[in-house]
Protein backbone atom coordinates (compact mmCIF):
# COMPACT_ATOMS: atom_id res chain seq x y z
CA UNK A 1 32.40 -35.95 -62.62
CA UNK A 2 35.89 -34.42 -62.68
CA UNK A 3 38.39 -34.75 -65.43
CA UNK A 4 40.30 -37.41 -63.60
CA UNK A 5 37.02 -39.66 -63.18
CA UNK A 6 38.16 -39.61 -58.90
CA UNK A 7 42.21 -40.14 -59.82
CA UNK A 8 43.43 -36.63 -58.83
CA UNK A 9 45.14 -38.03 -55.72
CA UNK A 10 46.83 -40.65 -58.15
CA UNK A 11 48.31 -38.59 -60.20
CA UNK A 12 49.12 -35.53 -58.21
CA UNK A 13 51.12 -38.57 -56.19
CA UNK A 14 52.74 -39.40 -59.29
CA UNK A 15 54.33 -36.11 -60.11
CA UNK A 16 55.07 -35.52 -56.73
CA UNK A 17 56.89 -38.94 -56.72
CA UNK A 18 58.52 -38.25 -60.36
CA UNK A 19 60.03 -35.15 -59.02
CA UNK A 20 61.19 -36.15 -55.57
CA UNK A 21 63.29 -38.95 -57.98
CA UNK A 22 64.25 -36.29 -60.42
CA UNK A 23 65.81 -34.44 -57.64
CA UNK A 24 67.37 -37.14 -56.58
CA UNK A 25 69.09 -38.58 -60.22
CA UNK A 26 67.85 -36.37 -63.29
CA UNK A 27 68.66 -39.24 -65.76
CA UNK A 28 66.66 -41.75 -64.04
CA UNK A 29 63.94 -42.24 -66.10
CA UNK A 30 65.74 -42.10 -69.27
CA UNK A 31 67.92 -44.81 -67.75
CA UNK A 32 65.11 -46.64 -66.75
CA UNK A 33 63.43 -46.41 -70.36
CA UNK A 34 66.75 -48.11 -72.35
CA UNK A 35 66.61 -51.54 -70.23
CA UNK A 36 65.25 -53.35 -67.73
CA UNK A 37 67.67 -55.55 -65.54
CA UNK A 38 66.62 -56.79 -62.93
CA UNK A 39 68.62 -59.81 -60.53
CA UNK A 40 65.08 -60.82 -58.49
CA UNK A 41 61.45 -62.20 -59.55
CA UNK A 42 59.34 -61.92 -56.61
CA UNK A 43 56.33 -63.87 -56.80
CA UNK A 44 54.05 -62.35 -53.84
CA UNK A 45 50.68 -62.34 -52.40
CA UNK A 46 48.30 -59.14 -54.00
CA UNK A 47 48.05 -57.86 -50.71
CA UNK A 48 48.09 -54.26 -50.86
CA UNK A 49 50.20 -54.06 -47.65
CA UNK A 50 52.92 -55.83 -49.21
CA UNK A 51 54.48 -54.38 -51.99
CA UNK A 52 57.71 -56.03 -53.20
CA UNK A 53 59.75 -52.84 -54.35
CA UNK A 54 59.21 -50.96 -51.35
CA UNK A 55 59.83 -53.78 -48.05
CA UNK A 56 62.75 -54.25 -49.66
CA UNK A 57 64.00 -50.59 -50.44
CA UNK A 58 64.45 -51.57 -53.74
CA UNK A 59 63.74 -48.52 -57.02
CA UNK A 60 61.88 -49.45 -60.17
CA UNK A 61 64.07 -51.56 -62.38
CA UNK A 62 65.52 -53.70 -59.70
CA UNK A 63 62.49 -56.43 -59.33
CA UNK A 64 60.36 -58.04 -62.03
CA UNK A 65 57.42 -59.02 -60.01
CA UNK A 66 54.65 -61.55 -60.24
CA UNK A 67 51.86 -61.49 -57.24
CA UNK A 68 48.30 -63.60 -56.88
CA UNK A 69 45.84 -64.35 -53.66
CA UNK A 70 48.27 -65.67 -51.43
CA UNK A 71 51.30 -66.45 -53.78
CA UNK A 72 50.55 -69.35 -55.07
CA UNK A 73 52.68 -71.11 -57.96
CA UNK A 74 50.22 -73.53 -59.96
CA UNK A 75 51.20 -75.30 -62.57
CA UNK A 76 48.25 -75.12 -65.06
CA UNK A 77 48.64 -71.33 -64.70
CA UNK A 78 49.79 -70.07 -67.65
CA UNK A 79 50.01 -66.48 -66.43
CA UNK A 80 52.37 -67.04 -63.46
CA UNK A 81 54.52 -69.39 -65.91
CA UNK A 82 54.38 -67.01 -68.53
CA UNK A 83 56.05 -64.61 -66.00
CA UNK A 84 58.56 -66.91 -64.44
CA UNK A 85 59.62 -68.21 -68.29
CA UNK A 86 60.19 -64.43 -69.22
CA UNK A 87 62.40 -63.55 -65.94
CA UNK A 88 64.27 -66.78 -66.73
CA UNK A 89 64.65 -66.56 -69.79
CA UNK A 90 65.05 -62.88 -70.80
CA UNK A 91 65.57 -61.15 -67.75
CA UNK A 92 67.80 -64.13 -66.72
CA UNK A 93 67.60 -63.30 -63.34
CA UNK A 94 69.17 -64.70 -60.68
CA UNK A 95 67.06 -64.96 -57.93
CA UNK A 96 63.13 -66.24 -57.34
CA UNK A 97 61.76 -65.24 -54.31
CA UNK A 98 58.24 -66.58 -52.59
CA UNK A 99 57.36 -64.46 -50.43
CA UNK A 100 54.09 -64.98 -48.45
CA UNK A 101 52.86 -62.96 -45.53
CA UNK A 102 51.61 -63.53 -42.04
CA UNK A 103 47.99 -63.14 -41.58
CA UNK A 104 46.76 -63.97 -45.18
CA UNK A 105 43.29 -63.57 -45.87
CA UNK A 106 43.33 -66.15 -48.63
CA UNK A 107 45.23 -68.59 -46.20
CA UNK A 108 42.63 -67.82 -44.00
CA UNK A 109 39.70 -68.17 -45.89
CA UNK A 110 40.85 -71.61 -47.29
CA UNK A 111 41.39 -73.15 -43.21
CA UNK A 112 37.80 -71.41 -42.69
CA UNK A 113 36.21 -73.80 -45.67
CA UNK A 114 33.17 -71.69 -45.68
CA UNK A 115 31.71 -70.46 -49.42
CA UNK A 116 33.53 -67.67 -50.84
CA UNK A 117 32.28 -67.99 -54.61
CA UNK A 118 34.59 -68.43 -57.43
CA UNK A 119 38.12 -67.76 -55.34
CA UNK A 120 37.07 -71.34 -53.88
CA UNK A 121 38.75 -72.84 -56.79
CA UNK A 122 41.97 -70.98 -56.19
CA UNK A 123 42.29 -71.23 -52.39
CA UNK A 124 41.50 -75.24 -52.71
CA UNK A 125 45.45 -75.03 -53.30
CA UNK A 126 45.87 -74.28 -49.82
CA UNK A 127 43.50 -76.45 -48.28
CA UNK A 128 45.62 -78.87 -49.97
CA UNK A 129 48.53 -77.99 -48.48
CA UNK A 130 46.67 -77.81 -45.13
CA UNK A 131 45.61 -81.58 -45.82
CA UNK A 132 49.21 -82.11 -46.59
CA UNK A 133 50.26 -81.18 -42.70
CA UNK A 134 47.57 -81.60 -41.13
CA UNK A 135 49.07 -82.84 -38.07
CA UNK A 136 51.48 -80.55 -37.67
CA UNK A 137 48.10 -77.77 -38.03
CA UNK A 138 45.62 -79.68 -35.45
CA UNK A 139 48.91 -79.91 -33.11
CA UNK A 140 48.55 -75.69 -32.60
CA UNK A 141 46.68 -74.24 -30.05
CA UNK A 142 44.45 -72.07 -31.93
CA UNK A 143 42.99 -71.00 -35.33
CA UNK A 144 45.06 -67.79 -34.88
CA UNK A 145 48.48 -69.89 -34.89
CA UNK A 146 46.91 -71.95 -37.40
CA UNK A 147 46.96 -69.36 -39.68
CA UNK A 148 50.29 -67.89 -38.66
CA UNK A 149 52.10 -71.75 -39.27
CA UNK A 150 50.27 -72.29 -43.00
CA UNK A 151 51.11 -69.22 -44.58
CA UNK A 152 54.63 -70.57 -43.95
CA UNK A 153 54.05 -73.98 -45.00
CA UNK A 154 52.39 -72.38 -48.40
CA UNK A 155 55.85 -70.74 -48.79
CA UNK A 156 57.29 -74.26 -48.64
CA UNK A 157 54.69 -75.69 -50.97
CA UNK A 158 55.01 -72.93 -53.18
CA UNK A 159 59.06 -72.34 -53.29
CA UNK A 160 58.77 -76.74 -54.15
CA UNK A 161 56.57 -76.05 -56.88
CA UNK A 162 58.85 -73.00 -58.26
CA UNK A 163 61.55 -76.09 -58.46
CA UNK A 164 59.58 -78.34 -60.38
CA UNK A 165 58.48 -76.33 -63.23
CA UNK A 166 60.14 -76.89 -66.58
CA UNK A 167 60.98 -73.50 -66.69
CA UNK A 168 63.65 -73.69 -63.89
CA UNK A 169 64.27 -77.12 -64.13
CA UNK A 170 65.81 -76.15 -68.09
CA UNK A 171 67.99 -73.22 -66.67
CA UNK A 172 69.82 -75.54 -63.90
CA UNK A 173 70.08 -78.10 -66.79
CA UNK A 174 72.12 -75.55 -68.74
CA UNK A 175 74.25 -74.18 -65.96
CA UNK A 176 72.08 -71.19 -65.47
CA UNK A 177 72.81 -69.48 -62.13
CA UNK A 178 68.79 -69.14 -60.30
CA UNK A 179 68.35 -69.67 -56.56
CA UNK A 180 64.87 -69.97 -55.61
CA UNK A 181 64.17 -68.47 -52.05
CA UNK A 182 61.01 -69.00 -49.77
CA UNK A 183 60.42 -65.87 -47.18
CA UNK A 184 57.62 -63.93 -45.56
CA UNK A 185 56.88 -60.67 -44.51
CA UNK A 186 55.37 -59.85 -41.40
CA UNK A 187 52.93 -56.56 -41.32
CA UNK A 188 52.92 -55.56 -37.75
CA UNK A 189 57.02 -55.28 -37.39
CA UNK A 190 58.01 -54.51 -41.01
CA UNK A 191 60.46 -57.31 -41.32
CA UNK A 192 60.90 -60.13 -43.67
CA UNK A 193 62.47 -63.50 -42.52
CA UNK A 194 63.67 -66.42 -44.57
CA UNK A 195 61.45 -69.57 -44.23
CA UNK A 196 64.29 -71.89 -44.26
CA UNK A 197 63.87 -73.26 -47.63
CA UNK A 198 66.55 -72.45 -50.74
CA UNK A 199 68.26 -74.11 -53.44
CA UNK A 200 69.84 -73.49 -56.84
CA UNK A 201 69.18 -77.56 -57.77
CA UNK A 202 65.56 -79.14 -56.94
CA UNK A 203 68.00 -81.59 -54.74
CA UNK A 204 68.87 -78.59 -52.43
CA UNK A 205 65.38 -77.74 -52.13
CA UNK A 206 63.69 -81.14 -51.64
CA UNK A 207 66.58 -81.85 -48.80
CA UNK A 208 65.62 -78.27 -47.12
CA UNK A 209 62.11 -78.82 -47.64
CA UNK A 210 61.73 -81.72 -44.04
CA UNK A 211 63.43 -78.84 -41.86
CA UNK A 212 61.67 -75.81 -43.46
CA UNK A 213 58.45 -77.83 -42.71
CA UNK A 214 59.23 -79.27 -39.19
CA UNK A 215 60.90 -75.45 -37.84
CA UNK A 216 58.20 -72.39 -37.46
CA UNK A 217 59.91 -69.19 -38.30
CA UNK A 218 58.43 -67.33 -35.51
């Protein structure tokens, strides 16, 4: 066994990458160290093909980010409200962004409703929201658009649930400035598109939310 226990590709990345930036701004890091300020939360799926900094040629520092199996935003989960109360609250940023992304496997698995083992209990979220629009689902002509039209209906769901949490619901009572954005990301072009769902009240959203629902992105 080597040193680096099968890392060495890690970290010779990492120096690589610290000295391409270094070249770039010599004070970055130091910078970087004294604060963190960032104007976006991102709340995204753990899909290793979409990482938030990078789709949106964005540098360390600009995004404090919060990702799960197909971005989901549940209320009795204390980890993804711990993270929205701190970029509220401390970070006081001023944008939260859902972004979910076309050809999910957890949206996927959860239209399937096969036995996946303990992730059954996270994706029965979606087959929620599948129940929800159900009609608007059976009305596509295959499980392939199926797909495709419920990861942007979970960006709905989820960018309505971001609005109802105490957490944002506080900072628009106290005149906080937080607009809470639904998009997604498609892999095979690179591009992100807005899912036709924002607000900075949870009026705005729930009067976006028909459209956003009856209106496919692509």
């Amino acid at each position: 066994m080597t040193e680096n226990n099968g890392l060495e590709d890690l970290f010779r990345g990492n120096r690589e990458w610290r000295e391409s930036i270094l070249q770039q701004d010599p004070h970055f890091f130091s910078r970087l160290a004294a604060q963190q300020s960032p104007r976006y939360l991102w709340i995204g799926c753990s899909d290793s093909r979409v990482p938030a900094n990078q789709i949106v040629g964005r540098m360390p520092g600009e995004i404090f980010v919060h990702r799960n199996v197909s971005n989901l935003v549940v209320h009795t989960d204390l980890n993804c409200l711990a993270v929205l109360q701190f970029a509220v609250e401390v970070l006081r940023v001023r944008h939260v962004l859902v972004c979910g992304h076309y050809g999910c496997g957890g949206v996927r698995a959860a239209l399937e409703k096969g036995r996946h083992g303990l992730i059954d209990n996270w994706l029965r979220h979606i087959q929620d929201v599948a129940a929800q629009h159900r009609t608007i689902l059976n009305a596509l002509p295959d499980d392939g658009a199926r797909v495709q039209r419920l990861c942007e209906l979970n960006v709905v769901e989820q960018v309505l649930n971001v609005s109802r949490t105490t957490v944002v619901q506080d900072a628009w009572e106290r005149g906080q400035p937080l607009t809470v954005h639904g998009v997604i990301y498609h892999i095979e072009d690179g591009l992100l598109r807005p899912v036709g769902i924002q607000g900075s009240s949870e009026e705005e959203i729930a009067a976006a939310s028909p459209r956003a629902i009856a209106t496919p992105v692509v």
